[in-house]
Protein backbone atom coordinates (compact mmCIF):
# COMPACT_ATOMS: atom_id res chain seq x y z
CA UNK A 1 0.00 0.00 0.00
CA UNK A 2 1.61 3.23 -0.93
CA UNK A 3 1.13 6.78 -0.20
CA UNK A 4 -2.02 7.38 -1.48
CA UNK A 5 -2.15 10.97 -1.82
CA UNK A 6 -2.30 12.68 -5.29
CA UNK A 7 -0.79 16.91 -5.16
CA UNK A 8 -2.11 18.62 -8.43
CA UNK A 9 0.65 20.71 -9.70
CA UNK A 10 -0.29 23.99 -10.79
CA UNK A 11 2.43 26.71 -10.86
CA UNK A 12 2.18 29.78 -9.36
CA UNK A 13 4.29 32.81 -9.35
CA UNK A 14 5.03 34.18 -5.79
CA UNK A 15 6.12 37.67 -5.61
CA UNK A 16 9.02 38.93 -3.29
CA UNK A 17 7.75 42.20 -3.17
CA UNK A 18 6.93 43.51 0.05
CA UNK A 19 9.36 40.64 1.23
CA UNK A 20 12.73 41.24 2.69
CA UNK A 21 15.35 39.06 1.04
CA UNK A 22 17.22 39.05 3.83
CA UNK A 23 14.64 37.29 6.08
CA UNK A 24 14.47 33.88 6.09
CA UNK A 25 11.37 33.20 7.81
CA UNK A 26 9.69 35.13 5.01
CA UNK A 27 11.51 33.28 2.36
CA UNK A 28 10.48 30.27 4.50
CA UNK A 29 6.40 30.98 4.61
CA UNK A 30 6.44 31.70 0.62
CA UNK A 31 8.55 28.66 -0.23
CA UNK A 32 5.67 26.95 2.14
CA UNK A 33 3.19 28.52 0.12
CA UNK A 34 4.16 27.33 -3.39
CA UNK A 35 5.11 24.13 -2.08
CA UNK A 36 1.38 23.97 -0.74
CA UNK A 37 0.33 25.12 -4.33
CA UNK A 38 2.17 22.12 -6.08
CA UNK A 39 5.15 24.40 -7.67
CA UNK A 40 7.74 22.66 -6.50
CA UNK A 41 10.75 23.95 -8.42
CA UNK A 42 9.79 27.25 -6.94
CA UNK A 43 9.61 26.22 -3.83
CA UNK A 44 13.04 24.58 -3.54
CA UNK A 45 14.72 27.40 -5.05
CA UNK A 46 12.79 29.41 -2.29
CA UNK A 47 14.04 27.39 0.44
CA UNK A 48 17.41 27.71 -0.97
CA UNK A 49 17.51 31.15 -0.76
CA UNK A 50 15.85 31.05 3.06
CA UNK A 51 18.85 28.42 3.35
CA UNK A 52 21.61 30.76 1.92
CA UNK A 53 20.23 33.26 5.16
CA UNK A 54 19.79 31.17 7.74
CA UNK A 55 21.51 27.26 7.18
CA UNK A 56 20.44 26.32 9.95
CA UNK A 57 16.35 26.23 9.43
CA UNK A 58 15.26 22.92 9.78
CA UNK A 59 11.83 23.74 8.12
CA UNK A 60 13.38 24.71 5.11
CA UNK A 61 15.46 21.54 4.85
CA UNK A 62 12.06 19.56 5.30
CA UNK A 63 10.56 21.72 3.13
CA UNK A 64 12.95 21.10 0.52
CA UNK A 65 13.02 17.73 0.92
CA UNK A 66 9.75 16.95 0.34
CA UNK A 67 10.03 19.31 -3.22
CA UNK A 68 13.17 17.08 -4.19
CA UNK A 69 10.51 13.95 -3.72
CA UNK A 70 8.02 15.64 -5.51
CA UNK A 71 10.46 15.85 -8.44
CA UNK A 72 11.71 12.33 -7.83
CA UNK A 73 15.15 13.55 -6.56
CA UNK A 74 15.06 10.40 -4.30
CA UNK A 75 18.80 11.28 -3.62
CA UNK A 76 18.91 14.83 -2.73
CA UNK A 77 15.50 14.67 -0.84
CA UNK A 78 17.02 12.18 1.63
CA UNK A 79 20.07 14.62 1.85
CA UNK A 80 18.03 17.30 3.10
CA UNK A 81 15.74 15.29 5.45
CA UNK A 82 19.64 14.21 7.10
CA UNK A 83 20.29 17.60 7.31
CA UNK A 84 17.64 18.77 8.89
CA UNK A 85 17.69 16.29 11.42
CA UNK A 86 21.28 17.30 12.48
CA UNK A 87 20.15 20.85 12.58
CA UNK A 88 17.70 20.34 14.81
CA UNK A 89 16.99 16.48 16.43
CA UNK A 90 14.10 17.72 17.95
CA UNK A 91 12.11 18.73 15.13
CA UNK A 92 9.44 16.08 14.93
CA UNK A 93 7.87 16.79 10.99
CA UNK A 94 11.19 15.81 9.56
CA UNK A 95 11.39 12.34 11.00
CA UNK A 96 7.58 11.68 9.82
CA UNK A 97 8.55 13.28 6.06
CA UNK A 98 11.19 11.50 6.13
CA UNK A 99 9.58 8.25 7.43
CA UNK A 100 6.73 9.03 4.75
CA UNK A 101 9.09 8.81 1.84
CA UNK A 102 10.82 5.62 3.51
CA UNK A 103 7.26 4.23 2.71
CA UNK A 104 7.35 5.17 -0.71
CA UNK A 105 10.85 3.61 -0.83
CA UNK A 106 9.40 0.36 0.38
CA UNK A 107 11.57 0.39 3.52
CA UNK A 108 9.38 -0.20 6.12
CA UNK A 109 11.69 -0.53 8.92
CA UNK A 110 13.29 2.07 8.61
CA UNK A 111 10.62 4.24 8.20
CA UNK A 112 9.15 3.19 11.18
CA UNK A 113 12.41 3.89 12.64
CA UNK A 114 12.46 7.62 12.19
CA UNK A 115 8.45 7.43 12.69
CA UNK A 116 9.10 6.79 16.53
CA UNK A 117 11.19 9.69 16.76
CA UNK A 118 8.80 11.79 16.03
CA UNK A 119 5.90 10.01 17.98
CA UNK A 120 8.36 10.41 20.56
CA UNK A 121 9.09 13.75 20.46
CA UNK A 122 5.28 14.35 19.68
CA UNK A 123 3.19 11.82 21.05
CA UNK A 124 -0.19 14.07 19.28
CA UNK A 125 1.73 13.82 16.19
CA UNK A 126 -1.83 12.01 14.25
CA UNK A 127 0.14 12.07 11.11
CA UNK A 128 3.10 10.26 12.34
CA UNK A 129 0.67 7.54 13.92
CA UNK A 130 -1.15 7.76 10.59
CA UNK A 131 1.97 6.99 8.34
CA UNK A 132 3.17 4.62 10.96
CA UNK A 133 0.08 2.79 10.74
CA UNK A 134 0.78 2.28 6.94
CA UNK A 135 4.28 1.00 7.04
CA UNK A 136 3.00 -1.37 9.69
CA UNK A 137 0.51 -2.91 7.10
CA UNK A 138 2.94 -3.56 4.97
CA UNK A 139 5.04 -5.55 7.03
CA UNK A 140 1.76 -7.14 7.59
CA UNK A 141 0.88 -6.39 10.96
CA UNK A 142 -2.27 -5.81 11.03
CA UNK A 143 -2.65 -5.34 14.82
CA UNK A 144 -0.19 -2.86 14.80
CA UNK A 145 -1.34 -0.75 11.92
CA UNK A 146 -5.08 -0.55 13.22
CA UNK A 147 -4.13 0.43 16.61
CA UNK A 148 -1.53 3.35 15.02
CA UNK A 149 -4.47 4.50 12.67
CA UNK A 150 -6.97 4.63 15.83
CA UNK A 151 -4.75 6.87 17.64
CA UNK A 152 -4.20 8.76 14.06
CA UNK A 153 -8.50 9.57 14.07
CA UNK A 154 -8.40 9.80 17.97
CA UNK A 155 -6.06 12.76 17.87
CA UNK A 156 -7.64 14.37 14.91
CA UNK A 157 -11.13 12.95 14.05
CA UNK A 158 -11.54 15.38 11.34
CA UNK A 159 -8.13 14.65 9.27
CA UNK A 160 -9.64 13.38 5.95
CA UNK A 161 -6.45 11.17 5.16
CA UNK A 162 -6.42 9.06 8.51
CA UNK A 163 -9.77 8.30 7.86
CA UNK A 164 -8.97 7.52 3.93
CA UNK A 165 -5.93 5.18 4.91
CA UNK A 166 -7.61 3.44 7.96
CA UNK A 167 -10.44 2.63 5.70
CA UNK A 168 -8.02 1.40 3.13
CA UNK A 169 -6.53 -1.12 5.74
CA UNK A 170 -9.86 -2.04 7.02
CA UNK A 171 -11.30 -2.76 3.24
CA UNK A 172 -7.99 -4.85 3.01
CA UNK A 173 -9.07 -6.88 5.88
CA UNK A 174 -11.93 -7.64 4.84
CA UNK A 175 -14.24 -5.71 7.42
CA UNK A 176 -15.47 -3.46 4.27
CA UNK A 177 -18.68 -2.16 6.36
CA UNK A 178 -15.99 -0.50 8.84
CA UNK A 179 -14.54 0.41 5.72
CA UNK A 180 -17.28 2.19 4.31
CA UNK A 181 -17.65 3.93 7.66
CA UNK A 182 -14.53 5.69 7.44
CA UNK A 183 -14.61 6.75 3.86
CA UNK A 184 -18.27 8.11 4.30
CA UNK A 185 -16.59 10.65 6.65
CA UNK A 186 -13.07 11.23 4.49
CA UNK A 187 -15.72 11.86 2.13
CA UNK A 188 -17.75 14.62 3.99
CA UNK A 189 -14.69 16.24 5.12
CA UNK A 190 -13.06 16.43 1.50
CA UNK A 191 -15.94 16.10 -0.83
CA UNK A 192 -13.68 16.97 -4.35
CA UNK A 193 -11.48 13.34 -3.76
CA UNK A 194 -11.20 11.49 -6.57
CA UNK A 195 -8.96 9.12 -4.30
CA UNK A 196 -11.85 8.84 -1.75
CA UNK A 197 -14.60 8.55 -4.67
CA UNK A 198 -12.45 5.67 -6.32
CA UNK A 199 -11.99 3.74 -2.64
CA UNK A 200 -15.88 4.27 -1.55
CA UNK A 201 -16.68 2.87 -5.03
CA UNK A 202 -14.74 -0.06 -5.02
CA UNK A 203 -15.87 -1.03 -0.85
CA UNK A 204 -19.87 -0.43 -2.01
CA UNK A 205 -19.35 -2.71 -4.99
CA UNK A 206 -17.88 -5.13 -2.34
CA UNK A 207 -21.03 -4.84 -0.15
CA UNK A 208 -23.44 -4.97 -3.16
CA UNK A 209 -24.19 -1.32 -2.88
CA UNK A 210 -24.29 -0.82 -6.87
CA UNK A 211 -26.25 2.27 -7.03
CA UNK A 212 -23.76 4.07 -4.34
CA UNK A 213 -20.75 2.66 -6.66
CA UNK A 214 -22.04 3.91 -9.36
CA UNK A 215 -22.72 7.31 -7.91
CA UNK A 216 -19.03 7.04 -6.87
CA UNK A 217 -17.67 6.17 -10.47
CA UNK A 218 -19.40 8.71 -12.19
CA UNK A 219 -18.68 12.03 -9.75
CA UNK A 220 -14.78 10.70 -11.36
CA UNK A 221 -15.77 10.53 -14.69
CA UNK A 222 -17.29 13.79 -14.60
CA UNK A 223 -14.23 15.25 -13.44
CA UNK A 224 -12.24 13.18 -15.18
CA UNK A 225 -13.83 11.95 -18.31
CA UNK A 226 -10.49 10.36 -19.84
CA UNK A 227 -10.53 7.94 -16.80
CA UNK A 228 -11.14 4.59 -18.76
CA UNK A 229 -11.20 2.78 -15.61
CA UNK A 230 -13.69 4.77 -13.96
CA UNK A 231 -15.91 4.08 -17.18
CA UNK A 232 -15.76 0.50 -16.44
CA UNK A 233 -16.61 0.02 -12.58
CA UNK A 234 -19.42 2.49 -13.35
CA UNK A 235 -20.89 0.62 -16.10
CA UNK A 236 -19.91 -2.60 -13.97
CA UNK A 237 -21.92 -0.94 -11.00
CA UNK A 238 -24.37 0.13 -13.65
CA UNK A 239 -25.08 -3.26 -15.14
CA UNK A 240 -25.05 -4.81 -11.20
CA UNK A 241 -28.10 -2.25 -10.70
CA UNK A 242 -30.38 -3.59 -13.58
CA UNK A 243 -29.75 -0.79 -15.82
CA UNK A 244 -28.37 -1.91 -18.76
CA UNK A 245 -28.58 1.20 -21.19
CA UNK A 246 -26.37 3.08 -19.44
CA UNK A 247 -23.69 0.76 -18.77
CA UNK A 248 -23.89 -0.30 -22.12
CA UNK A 249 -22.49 3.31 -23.12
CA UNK A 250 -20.27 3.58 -20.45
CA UNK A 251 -18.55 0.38 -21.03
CA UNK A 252 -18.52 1.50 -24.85
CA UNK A 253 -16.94 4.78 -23.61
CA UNK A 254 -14.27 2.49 -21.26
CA UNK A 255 -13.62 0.12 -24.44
CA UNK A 256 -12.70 3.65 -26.24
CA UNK A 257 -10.03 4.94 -23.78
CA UNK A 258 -8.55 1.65 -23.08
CA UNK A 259 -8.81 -1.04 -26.09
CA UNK A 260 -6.78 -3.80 -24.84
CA UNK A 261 -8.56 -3.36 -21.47
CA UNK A 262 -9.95 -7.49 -21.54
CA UNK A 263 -12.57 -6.82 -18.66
CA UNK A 264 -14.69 -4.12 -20.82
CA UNK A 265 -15.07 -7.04 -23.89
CA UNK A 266 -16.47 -9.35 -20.88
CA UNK A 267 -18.62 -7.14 -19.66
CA UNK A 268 -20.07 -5.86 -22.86
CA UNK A 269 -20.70 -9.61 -23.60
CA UNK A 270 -22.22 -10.23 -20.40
CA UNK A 271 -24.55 -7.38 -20.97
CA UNK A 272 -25.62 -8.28 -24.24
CA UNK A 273 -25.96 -12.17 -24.08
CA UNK A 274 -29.38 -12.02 -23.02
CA UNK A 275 -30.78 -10.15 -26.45
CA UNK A 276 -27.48 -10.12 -28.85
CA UNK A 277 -25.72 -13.19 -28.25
CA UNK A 278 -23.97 -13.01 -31.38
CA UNK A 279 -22.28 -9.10 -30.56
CA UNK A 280 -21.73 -11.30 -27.01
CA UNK A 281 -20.00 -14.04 -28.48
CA UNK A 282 -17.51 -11.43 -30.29
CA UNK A 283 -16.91 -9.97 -27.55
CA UNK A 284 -15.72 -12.64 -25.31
CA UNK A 285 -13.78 -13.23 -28.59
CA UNK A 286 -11.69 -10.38 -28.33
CA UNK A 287 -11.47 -10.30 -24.80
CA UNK A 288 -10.03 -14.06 -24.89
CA UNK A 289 -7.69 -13.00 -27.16
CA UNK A 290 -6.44 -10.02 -25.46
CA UNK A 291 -6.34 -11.80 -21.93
CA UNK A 292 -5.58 -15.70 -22.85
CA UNK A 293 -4.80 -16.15 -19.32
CA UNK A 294 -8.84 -16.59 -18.66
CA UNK A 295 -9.04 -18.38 -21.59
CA UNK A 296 -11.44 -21.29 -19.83
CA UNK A 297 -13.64 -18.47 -18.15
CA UNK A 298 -14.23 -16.80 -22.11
CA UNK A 299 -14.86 -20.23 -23.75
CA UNK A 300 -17.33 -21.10 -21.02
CA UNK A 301 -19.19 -18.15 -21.82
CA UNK A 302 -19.11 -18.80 -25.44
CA UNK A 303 -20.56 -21.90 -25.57
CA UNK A 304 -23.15 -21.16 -23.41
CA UNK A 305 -24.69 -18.71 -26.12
CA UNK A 306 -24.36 -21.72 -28.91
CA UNK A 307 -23.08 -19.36 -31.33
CA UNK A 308 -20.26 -18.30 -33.48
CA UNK A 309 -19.51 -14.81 -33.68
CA UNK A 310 -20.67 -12.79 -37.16
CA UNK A 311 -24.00 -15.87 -37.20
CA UNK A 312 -26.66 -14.92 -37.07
CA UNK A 313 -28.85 -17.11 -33.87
């Protein structure tokens, strides 16, 4: 399970003026600001120059640090989060950015490492406990990550992405109503996600709830209408609901973006084999030759409809 927040880069231009260039903690709060923003080459060079002032600023090393990830400057990003450590040991947010970008890394241990230093140094620290939680799940204990994402929602109830990734873990275990619980409220707190739409969609379809899948699936495709996969749980969740029109043309819109997508021929077949089980037929054609892993599964289907595709019935 990786870090499953998405930052939306949009640059912006931050002015100096009205800004002393000779005061880092002003350099400091607009390098914050882009960084917030998603401009991350701004940023850096911002905390640079708050750097250049002051080398000592611990924030700005952070800051930095997580702009060098952004850019996938694995190398210098760890540098920086070093750095700032040795500045300052007891500044707790660059053990947990650090420790988040250990996850990313896939090293576990030692992101849960540098994640108890900064649970120890601030035992409120939800995020810590929240990224803690993760790295714990993917070790695979489970204990340990539910307990570290409990305390993550007991500290702050209303942090969107504790409730997102606890919901995650608990749709992984298989307790999916829990599941839903969660993401309900990651949902009223940050109503835009696309991440939380995508989860909430995938944990109704697991309890049967088509209609609220479907609901799910299409706020994303109306935000994001290239989103072939989108297309396809919705007209999955569509078809699951009884209404076959309109997953017909969404699974027609899915086959579209993503051609040699095997799942969208199946389920175009498995929509039309009631009344066109010769367009059926061709599809499970298709998707049998795109995906001859299932091969069995397609020529099951196939001969069930007791024609050959292009017959006519």
């Amino acid at each position: 399970m990786k870090s499953w927040t998405l930052l939306l880069c949009a640059p912006v231009l931050f002015a100096l003026a009205g800004c002393s260039l000779n005061d880092p903690q002003a350099l400091l709060e607009k390098a914050n600001k882009a960084r917030l923003s998603g401009d991350f080459e701004t940023a850096s060079r911002l905390y640079s120059q708050a750097l250049e002032k002051d080398p000592s600023l611990a924030a700005a090393l952070s800051g930095r640090a997580m702009c060098y990830e952004q850019l996938s400057d694995k190398r210098r990003s760890r540098e920086d989060y070093e750095k700032a450590i040795a500045v300052n040991p007891k500044f707790a947010p660059a053990y947990n950015n650090y420790g988040a970008m250990l996850i990313d890394m896939d090293a576990y241990k030692d992101a849960i490492a540098q994640l108890n230093k900064a649970i120890d140094l601030q035992p409120d620290y939800a995020m810590a406990y929240m990224n803690r939680g993760k790295a714990y799940f993917q070790l695979n204990d489970s204990s340990s990550a539910i307990s570290d994402l409990n305390k993550a929602v007991e500290l702050a109830p209303n942090y969107a992405l504790a409730r997102y990734n606890r919901g995650m873990v608990l749709f992984a275990l298989k307790r999916a109503k829990e599941a839903a619980a969660d993401l309900d409220k990651a949902m009223e707190l940050k109503p835009d996600s696309i991440m939380v739409h995508e989860a909430r969609g995938k944990v109704r379809m697991a309890l049967s709830d088509y209609e609220g899948a479907a609901e799910d699936f299409g706020a994303i495709t109306y935000k994001n209408p290239s989103d072939g996969l989108a297309f396809f749980y919705r007209a999955y969740s569509l078809f699951k609901s009884g209404k076959t029109m309109d997953a017909t043309d969404n699974v027609k819109i899915a086959i579209t973006l993503m051609p040699g997508y095997a799942p969208s021929y199946e389920l175009l077949g498995d929509i039309m084999a009631p009344t066109e089980p010769t367009a059926a037929s061709t599809n499970y054609f298709v998707a049998k030759r795109l995906d001859p892993s299932n091969a069995a599964r397609y020529e099951t289907k196939i001969a069930a409809l007791a024609v050959e595709p292009g017959a006519d019935k």
